[in-house]
PDB file of N, CA and C in Angstrom:
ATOM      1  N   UNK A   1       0.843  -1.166   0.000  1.00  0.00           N
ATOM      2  CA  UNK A   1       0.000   0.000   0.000  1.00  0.00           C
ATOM      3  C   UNK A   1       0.893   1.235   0.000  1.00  0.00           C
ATOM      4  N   UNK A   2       0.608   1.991  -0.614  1.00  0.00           N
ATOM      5  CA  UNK A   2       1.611   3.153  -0.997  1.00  0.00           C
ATOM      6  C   UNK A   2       1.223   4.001   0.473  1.00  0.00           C
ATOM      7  N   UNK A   3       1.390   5.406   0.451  1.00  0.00           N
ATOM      8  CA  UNK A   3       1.606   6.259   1.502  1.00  0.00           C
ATOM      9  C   UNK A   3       0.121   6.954   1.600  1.00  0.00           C
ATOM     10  N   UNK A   4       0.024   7.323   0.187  1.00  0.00           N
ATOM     11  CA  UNK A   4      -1.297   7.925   0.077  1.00  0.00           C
ATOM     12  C   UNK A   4      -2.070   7.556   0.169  1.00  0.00           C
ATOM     13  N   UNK A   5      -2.408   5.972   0.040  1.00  0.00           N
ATOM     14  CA  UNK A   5      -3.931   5.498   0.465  1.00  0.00           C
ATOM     15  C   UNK A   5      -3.724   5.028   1.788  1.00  0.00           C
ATOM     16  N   UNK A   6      -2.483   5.533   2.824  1.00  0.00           N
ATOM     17  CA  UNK A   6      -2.718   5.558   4.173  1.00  0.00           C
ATOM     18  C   UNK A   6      -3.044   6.668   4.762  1.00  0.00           C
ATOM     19  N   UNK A   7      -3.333   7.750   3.991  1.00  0.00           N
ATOM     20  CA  UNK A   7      -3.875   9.121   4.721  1.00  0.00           C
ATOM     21  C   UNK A   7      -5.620   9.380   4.125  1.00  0.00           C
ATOM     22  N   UNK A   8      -5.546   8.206   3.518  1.00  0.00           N
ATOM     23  CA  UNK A   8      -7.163   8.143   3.108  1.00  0.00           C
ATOM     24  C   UNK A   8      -7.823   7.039   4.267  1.00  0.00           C
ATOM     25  N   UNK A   9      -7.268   6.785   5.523  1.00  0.00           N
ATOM     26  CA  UNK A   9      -7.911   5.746   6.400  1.00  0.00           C
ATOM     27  C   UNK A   9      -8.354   7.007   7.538  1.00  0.00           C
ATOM     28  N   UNK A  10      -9.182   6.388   7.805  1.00  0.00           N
ATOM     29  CA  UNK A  10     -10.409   6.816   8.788  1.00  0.00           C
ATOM     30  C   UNK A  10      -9.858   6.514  10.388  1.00  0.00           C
ATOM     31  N   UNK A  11      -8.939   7.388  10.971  1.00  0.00           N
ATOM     32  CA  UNK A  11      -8.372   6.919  12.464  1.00  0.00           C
ATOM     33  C   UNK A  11      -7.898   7.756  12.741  1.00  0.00           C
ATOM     34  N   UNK A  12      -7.586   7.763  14.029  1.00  0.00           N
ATOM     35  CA  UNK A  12      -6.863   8.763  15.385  1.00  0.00           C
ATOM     36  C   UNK A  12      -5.255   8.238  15.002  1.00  0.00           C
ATOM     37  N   UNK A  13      -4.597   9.265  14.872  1.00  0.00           N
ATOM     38  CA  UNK A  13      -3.589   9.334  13.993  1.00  0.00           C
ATOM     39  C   UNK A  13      -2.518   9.368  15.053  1.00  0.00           C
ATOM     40  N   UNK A  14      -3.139   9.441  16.237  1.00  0.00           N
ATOM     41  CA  UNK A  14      -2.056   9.122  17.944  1.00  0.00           C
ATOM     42  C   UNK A  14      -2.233   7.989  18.783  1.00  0.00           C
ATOM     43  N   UNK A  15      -0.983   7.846  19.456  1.00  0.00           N
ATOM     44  CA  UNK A  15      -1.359   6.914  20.175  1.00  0.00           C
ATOM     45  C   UNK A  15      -2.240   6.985  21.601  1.00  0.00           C
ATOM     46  N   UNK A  16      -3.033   6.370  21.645  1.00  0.00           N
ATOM     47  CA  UNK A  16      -4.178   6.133  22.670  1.00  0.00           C
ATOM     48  C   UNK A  16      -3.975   4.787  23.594  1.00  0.00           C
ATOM     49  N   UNK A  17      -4.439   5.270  24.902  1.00  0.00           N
ATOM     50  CA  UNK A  17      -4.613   4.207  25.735  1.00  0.00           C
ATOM     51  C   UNK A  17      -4.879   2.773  25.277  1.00  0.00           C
ATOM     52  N   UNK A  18      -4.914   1.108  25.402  1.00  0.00           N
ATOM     53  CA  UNK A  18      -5.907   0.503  24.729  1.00  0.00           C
ATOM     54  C   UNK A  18      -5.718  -0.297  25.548  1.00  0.00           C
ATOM     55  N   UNK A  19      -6.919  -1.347  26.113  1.00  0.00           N
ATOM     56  CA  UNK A  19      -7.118  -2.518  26.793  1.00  0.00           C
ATOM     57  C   UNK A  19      -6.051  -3.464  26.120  1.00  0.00           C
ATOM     58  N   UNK A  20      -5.464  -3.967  26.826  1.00  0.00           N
ATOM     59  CA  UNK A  20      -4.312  -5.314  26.554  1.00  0.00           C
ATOM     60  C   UNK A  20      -4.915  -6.236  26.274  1.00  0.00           C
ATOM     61  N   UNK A  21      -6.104  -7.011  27.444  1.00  0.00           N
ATOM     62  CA  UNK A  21      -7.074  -7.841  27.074  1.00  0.00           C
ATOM     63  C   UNK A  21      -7.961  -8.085  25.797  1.00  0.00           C
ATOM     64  N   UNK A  22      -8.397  -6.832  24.495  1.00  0.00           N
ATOM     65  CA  UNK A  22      -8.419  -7.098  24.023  1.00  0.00           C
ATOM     66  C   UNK A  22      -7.893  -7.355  22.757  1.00  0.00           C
ATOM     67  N   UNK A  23      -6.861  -7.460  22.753  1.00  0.00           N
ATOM     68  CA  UNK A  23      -5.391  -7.352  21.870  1.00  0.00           C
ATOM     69  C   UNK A  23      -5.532  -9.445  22.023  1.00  0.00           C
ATOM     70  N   UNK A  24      -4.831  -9.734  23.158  1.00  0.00           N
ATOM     71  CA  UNK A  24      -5.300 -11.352  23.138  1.00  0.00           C
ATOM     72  C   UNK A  24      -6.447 -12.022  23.195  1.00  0.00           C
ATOM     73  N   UNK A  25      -7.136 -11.713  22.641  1.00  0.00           N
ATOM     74  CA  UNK A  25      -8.362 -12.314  22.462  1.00  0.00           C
ATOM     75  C   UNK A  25      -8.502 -13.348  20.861  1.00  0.00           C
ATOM     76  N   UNK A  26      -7.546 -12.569  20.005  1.00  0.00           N
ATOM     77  CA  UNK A  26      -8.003 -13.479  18.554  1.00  0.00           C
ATOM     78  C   UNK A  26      -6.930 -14.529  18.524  1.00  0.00           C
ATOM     79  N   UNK A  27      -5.633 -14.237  19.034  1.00  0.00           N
ATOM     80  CA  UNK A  27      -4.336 -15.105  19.310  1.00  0.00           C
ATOM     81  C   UNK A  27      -4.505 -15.920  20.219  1.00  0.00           C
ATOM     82  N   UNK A  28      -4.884 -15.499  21.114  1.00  0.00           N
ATOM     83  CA  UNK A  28      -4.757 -16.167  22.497  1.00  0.00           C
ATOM     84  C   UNK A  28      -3.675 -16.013  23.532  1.00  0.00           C
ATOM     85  N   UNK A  29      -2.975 -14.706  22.981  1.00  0.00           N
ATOM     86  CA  UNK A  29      -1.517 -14.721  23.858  1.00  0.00           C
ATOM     87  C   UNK A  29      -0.922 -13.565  23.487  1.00  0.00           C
ATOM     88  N   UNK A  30      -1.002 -12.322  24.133  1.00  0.00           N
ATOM     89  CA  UNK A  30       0.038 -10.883  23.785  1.00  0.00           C
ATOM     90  C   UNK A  30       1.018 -10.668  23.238  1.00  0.00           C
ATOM     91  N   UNK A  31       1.649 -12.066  23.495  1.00  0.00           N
ATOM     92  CA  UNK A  31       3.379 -11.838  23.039  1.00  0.00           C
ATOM     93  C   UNK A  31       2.879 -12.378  21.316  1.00  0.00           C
ATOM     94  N   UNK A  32       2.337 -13.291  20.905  1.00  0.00           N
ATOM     95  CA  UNK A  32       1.996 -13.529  19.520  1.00  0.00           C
ATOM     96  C   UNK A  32       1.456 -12.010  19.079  1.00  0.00           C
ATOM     97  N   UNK A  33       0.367 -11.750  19.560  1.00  0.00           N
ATOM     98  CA  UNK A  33       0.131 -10.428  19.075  1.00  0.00           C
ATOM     99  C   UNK A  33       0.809  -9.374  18.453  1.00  0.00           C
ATOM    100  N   UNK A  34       2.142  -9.183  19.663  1.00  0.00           N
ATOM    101  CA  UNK A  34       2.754  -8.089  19.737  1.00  0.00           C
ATOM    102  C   UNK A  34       3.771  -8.407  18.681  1.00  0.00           C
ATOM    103  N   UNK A  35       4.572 -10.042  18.158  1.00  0.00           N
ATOM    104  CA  UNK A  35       5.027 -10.012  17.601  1.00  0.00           C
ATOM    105  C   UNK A  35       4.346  -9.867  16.264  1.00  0.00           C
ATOM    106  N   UNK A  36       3.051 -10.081  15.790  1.00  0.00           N
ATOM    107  CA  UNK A  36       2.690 -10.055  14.472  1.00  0.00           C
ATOM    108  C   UNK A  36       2.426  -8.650  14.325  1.00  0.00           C
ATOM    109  N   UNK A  37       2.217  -7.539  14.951  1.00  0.00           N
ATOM    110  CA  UNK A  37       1.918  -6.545  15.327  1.00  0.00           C
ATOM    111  C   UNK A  37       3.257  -5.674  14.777  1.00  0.00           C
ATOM    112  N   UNK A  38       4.488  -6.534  15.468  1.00  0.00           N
ATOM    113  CA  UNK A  38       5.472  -5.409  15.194  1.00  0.00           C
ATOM    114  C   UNK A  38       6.114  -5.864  13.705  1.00  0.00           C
ATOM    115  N   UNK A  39       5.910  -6.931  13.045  1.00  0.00           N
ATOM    116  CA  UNK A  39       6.636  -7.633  11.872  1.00  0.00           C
ATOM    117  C   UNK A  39       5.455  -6.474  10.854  1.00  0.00           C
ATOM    118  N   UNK A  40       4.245  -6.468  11.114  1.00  0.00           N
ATOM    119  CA  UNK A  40       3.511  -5.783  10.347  1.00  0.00           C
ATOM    120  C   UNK A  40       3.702  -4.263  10.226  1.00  0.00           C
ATOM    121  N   UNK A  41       4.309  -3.048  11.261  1.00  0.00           N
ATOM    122  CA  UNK A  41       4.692  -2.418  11.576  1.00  0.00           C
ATOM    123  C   UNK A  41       6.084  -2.125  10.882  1.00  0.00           C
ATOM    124  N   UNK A  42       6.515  -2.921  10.862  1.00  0.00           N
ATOM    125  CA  UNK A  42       7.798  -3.426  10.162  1.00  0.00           C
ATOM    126  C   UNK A  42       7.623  -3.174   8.767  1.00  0.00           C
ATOM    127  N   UNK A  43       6.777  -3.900   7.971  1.00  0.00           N
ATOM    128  CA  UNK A  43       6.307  -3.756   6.338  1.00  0.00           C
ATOM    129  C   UNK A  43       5.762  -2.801   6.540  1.00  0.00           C
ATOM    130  N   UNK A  44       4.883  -2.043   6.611  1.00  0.00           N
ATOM    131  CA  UNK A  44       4.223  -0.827   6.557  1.00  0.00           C
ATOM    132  C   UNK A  44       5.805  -0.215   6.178  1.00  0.00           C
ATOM    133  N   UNK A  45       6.248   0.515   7.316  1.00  0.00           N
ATOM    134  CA  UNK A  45       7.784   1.202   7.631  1.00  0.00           C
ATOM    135  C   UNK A  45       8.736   1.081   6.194  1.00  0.00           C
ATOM    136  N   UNK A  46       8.994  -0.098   5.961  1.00  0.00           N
ATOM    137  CA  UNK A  46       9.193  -0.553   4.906  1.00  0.00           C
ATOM    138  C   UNK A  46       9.094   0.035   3.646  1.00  0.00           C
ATOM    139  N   UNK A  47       7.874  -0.287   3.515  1.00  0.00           N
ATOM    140  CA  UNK A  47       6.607   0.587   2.417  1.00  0.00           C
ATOM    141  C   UNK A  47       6.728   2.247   2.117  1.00  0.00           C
ATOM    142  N   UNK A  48       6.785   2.577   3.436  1.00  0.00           N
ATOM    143  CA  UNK A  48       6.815   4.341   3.251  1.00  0.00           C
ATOM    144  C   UNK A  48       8.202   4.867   3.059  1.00  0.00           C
ATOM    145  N   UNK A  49       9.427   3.634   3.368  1.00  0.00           N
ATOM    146  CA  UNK A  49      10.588   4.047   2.900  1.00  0.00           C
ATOM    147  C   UNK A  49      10.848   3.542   1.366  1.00  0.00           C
ATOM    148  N   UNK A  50      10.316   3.162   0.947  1.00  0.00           N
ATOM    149  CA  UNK A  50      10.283   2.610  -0.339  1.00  0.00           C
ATOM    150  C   UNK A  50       9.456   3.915  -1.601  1.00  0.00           C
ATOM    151  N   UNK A  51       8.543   3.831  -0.796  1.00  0.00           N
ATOM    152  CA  UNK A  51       7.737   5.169  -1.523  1.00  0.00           C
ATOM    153  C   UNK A  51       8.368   6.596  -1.713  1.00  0.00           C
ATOM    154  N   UNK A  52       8.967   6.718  -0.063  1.00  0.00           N
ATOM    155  CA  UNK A  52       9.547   7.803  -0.192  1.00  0.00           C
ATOM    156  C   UNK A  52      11.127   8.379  -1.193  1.00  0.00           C
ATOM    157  N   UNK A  53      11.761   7.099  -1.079  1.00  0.00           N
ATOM    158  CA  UNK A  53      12.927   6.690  -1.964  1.00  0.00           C
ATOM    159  C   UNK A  53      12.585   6.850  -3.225  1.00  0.00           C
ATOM    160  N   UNK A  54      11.755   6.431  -3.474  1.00  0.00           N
ATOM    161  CA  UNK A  54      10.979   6.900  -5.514  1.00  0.00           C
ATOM    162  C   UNK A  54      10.924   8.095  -5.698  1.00  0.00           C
ATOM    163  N   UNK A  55      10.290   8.908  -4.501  1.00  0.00           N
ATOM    164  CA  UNK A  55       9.338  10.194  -4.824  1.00  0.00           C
ATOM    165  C   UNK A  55      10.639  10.939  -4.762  1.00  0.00           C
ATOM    166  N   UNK A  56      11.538  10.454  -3.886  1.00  0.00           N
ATOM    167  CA  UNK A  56      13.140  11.553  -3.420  1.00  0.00           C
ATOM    168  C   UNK A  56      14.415  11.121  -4.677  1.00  0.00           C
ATOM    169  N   UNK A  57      13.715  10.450  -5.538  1.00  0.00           N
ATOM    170  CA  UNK A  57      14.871  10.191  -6.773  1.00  0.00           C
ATOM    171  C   UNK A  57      14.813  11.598  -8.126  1.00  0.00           C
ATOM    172  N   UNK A  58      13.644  12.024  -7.564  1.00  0.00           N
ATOM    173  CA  UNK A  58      13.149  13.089  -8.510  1.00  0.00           C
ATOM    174  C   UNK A  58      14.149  14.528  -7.769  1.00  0.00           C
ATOM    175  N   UNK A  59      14.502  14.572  -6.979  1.00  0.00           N
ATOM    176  CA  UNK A  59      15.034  15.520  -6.445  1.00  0.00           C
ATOM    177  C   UNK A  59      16.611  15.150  -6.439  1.00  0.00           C
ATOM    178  N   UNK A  60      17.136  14.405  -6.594  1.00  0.00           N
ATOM    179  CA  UNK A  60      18.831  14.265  -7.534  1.00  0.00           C
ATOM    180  C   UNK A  60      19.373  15.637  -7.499  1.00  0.00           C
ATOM    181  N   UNK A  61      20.343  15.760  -7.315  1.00  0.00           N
ATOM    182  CA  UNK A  61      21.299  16.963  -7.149  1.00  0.00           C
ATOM    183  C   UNK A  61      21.675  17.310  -8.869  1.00  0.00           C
ATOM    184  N   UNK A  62      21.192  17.969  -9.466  1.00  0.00           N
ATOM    185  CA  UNK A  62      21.339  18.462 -11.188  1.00  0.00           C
ATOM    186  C   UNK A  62      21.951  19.355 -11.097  1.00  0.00           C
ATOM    187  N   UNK A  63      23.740  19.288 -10.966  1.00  0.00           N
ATOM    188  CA  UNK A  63      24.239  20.531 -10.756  1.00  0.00           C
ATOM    189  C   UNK A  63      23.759  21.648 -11.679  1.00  0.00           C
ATOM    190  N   UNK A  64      22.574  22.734 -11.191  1.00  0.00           N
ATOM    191  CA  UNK A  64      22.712  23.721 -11.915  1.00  0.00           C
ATOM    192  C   UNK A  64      22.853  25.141 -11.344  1.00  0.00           C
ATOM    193  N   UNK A  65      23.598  26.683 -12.039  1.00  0.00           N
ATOM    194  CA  UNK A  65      23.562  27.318 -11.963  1.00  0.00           C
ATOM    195  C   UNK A  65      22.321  28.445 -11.494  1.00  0.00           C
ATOM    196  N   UNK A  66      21.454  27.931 -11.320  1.00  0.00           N
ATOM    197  CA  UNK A  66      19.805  28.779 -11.139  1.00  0.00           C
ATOM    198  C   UNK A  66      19.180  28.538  -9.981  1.00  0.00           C
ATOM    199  N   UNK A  67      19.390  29.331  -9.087  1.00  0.00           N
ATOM    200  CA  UNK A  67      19.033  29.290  -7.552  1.00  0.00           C
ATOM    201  C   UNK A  67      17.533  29.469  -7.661  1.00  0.00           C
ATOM    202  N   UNK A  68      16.525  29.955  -8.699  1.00  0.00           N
ATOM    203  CA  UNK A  68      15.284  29.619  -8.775  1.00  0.00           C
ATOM    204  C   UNK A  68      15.144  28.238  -8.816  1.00  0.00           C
ATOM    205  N   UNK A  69      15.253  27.380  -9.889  1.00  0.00           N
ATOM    206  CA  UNK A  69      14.992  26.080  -9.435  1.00  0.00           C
ATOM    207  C   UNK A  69      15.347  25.311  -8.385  1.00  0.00           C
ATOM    208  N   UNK A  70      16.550  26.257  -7.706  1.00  0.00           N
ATOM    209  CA  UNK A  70      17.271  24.945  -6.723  1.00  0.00           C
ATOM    210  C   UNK A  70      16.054  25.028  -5.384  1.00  0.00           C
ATOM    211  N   UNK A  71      15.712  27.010  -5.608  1.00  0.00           N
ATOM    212  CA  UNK A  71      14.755  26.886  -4.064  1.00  0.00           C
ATOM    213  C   UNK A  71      13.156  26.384  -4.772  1.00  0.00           C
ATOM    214  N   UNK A  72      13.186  26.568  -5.501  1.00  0.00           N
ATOM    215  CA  UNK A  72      12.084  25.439  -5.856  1.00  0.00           C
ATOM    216  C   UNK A  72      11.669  24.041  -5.661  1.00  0.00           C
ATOM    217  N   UNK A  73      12.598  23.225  -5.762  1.00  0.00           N
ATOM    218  CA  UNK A  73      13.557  21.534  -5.583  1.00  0.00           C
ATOM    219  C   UNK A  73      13.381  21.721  -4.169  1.00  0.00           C
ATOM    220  N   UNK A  74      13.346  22.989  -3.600  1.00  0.00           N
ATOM    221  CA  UNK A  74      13.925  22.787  -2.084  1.00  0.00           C
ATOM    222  C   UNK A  74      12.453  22.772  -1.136  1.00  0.00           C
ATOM    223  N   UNK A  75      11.738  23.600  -1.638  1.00  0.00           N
ATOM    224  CA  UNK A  75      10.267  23.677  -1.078  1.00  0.00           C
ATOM    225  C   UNK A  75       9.744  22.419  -1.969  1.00  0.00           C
ATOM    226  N   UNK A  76       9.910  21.526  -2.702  1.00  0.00           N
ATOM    227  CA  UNK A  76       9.408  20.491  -2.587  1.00  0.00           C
ATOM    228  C   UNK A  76       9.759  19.414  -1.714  1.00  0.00           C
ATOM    229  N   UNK A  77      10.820  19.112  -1.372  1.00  0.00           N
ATOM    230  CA  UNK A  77      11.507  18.587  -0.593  1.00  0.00           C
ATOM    231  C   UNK A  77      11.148  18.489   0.762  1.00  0.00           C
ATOM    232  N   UNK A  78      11.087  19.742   1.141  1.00  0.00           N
ATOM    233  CA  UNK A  78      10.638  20.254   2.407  1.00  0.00           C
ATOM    234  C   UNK A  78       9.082  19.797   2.475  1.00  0.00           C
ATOM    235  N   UNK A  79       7.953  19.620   1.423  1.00  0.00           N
ATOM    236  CA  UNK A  79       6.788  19.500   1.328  1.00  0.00           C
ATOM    237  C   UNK A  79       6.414  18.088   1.036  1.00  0.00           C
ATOM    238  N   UNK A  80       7.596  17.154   0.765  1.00  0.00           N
ATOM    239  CA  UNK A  80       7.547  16.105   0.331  1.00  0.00           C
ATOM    240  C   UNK A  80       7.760  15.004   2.218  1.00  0.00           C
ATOM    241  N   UNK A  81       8.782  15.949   2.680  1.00  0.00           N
ATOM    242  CA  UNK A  81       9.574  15.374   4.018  1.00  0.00           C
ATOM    243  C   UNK A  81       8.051  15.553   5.507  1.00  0.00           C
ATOM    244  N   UNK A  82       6.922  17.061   4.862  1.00  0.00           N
ATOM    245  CA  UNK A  82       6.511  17.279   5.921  1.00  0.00           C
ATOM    246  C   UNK A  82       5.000  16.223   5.842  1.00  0.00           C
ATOM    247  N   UNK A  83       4.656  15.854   4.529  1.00  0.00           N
ATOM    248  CA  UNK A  83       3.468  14.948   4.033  1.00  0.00           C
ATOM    249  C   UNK A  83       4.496  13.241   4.635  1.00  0.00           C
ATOM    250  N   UNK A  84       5.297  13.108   4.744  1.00  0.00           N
ATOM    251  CA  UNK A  84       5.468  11.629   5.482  1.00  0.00           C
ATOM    252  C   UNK A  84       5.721  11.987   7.185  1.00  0.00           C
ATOM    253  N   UNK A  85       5.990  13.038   7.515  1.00  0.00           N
ATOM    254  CA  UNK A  85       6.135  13.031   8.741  1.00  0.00           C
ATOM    255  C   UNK A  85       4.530  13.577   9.444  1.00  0.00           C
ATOM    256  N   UNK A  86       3.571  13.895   8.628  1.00  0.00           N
ATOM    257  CA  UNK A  86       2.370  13.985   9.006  1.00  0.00           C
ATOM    258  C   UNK A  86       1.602  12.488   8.623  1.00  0.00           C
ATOM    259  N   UNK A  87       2.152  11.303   8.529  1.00  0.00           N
ATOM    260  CA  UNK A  87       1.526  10.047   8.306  1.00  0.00           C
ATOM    261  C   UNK A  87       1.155   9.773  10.161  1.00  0.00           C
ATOM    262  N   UNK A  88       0.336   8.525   9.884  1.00  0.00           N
ATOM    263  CA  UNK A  88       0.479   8.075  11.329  1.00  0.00           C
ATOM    264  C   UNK A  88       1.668   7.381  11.330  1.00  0.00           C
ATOM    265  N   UNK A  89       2.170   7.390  12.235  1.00  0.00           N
ATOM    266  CA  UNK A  89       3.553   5.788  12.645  1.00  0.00           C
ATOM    267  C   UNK A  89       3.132   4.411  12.053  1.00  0.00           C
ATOM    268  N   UNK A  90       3.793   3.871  11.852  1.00  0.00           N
ATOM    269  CA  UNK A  90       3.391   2.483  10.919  1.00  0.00           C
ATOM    270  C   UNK A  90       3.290   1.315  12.327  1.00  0.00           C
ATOM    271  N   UNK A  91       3.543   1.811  13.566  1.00  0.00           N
ATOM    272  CA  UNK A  91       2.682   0.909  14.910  1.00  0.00           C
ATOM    273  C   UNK A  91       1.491   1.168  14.836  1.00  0.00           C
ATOM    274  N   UNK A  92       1.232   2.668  14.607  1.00  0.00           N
ATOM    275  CA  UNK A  92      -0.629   2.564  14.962  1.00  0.00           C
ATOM    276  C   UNK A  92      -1.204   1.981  13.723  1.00  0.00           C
ATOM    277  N   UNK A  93      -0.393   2.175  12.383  1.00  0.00           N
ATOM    278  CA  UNK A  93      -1.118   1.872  11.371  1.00  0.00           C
ATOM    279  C   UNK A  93      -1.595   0.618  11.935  1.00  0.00           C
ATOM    280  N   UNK A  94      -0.807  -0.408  11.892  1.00  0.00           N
ATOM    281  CA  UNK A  94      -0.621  -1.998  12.125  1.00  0.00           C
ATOM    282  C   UNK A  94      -1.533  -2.319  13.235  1.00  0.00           C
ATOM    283  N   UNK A  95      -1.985  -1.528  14.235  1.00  0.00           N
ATOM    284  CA  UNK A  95      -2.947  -1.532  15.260  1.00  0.00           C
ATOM    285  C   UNK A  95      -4.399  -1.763  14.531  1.00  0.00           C
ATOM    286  N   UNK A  96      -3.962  -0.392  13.772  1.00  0.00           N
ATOM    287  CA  UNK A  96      -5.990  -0.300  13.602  1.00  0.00           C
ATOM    288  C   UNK A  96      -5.832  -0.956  13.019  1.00  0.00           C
ATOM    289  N   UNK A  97      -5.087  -1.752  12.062  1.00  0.00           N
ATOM    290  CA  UNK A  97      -5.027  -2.502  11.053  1.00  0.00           C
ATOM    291  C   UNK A  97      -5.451  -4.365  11.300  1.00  0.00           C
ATOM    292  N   UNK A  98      -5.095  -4.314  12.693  1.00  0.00           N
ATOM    293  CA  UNK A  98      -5.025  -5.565  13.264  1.00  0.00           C
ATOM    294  C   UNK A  98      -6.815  -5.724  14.300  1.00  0.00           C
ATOM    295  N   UNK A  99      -6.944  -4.013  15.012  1.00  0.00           N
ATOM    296  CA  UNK A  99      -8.453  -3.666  15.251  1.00  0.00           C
ATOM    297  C   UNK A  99      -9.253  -4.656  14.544  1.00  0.00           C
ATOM    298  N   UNK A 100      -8.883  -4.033  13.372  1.00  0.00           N
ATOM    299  CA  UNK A 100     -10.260  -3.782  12.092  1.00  0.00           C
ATOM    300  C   UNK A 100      -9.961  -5.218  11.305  1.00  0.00           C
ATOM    301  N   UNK A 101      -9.467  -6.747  11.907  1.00  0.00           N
ATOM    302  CA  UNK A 101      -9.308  -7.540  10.981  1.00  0.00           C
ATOM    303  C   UNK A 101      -8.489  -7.292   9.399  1.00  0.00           C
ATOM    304  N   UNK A 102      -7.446  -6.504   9.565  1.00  0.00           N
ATOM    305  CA  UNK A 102      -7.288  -6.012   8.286  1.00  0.00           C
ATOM    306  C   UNK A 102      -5.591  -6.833   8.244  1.00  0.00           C
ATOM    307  N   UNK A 103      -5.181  -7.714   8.728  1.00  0.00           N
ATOM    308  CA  UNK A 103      -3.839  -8.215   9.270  1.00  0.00           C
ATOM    309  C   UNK A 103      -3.972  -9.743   9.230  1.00  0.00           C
ATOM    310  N   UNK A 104      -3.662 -10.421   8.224  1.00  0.00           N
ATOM    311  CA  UNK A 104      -3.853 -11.777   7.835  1.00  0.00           C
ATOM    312  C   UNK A 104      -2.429 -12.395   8.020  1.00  0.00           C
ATOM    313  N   UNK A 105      -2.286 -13.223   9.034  1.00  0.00           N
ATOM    314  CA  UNK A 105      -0.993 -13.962   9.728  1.00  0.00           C
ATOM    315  C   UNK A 105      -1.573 -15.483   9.714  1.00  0.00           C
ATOM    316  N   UNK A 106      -0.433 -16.541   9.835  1.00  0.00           N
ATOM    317  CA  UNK A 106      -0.425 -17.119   9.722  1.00  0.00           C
ATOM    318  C   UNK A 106       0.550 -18.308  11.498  1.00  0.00           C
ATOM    319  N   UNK A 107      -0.122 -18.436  12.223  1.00  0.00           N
ATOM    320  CA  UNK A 107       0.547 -18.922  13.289  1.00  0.00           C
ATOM    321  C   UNK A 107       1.349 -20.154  13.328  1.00  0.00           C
ATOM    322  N   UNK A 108       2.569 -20.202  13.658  1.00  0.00           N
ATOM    323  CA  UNK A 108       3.446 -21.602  13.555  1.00  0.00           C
ATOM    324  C   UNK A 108       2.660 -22.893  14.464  1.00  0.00           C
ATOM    325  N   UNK A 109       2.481 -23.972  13.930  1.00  0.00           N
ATOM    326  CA  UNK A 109       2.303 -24.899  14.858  1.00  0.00           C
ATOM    327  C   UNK A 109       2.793 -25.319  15.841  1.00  0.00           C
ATOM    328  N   UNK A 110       2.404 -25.737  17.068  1.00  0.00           N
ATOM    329  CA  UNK A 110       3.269 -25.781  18.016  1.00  0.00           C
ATOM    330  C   UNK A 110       3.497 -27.701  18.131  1.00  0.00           C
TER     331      UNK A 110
END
């Protein structure tokens, strides 16, 4: 999922209190939780450095003489850096994500 169809989700974009209890309820055990929780957290993170790496290849250092384009390049940059740092964190993503059944894992047999 790219960056932008994570600022099209419907959520509290901070972190909030949350019952522990119901976190183990679909696992059966917190620490499973927390690890599928943070591996997912993990890809998200992933994802927005991946995205962001594409979008920041366009901004390449073109040695040129013309301080109009360079402060141009530069307020994008700056506008490019302040749209990922206004994302939620890729923990809460992976939260609501895990909330809302939206987090398909697969548990090792024991």
């Amino acid at each position: 999922m790219k960056a932008n169809e994570y600022t099209k989700t419907k959520m509290n974009p901070f972190a909030i209190t949350r019952d522990l209890r119901e976190f183990d309820k679909e696992t059966g055990n917190i620490y499973e939780t927390v690890a599928i929780l943070s591996k997912r957290a993990n890809q998200i993170a992933s994802e927005f450095k991946e995205d962001f790496q594409d979008r920041a290849k366009d901004f390449a250092s073109h040695h040129t003489s013309d301080t109009f384009e360079e402060n141009l390049e530069n307020r994008e940059q700056v506008e490019l850096a302040r749209f990922y740092e206004q994302l939620p964190k890729p923990t809460i993503l992976a939260i609501n994500e895990f909330e809302h059944s939206e987090i398909h894992y697969k548990l090792p047999e024991k």
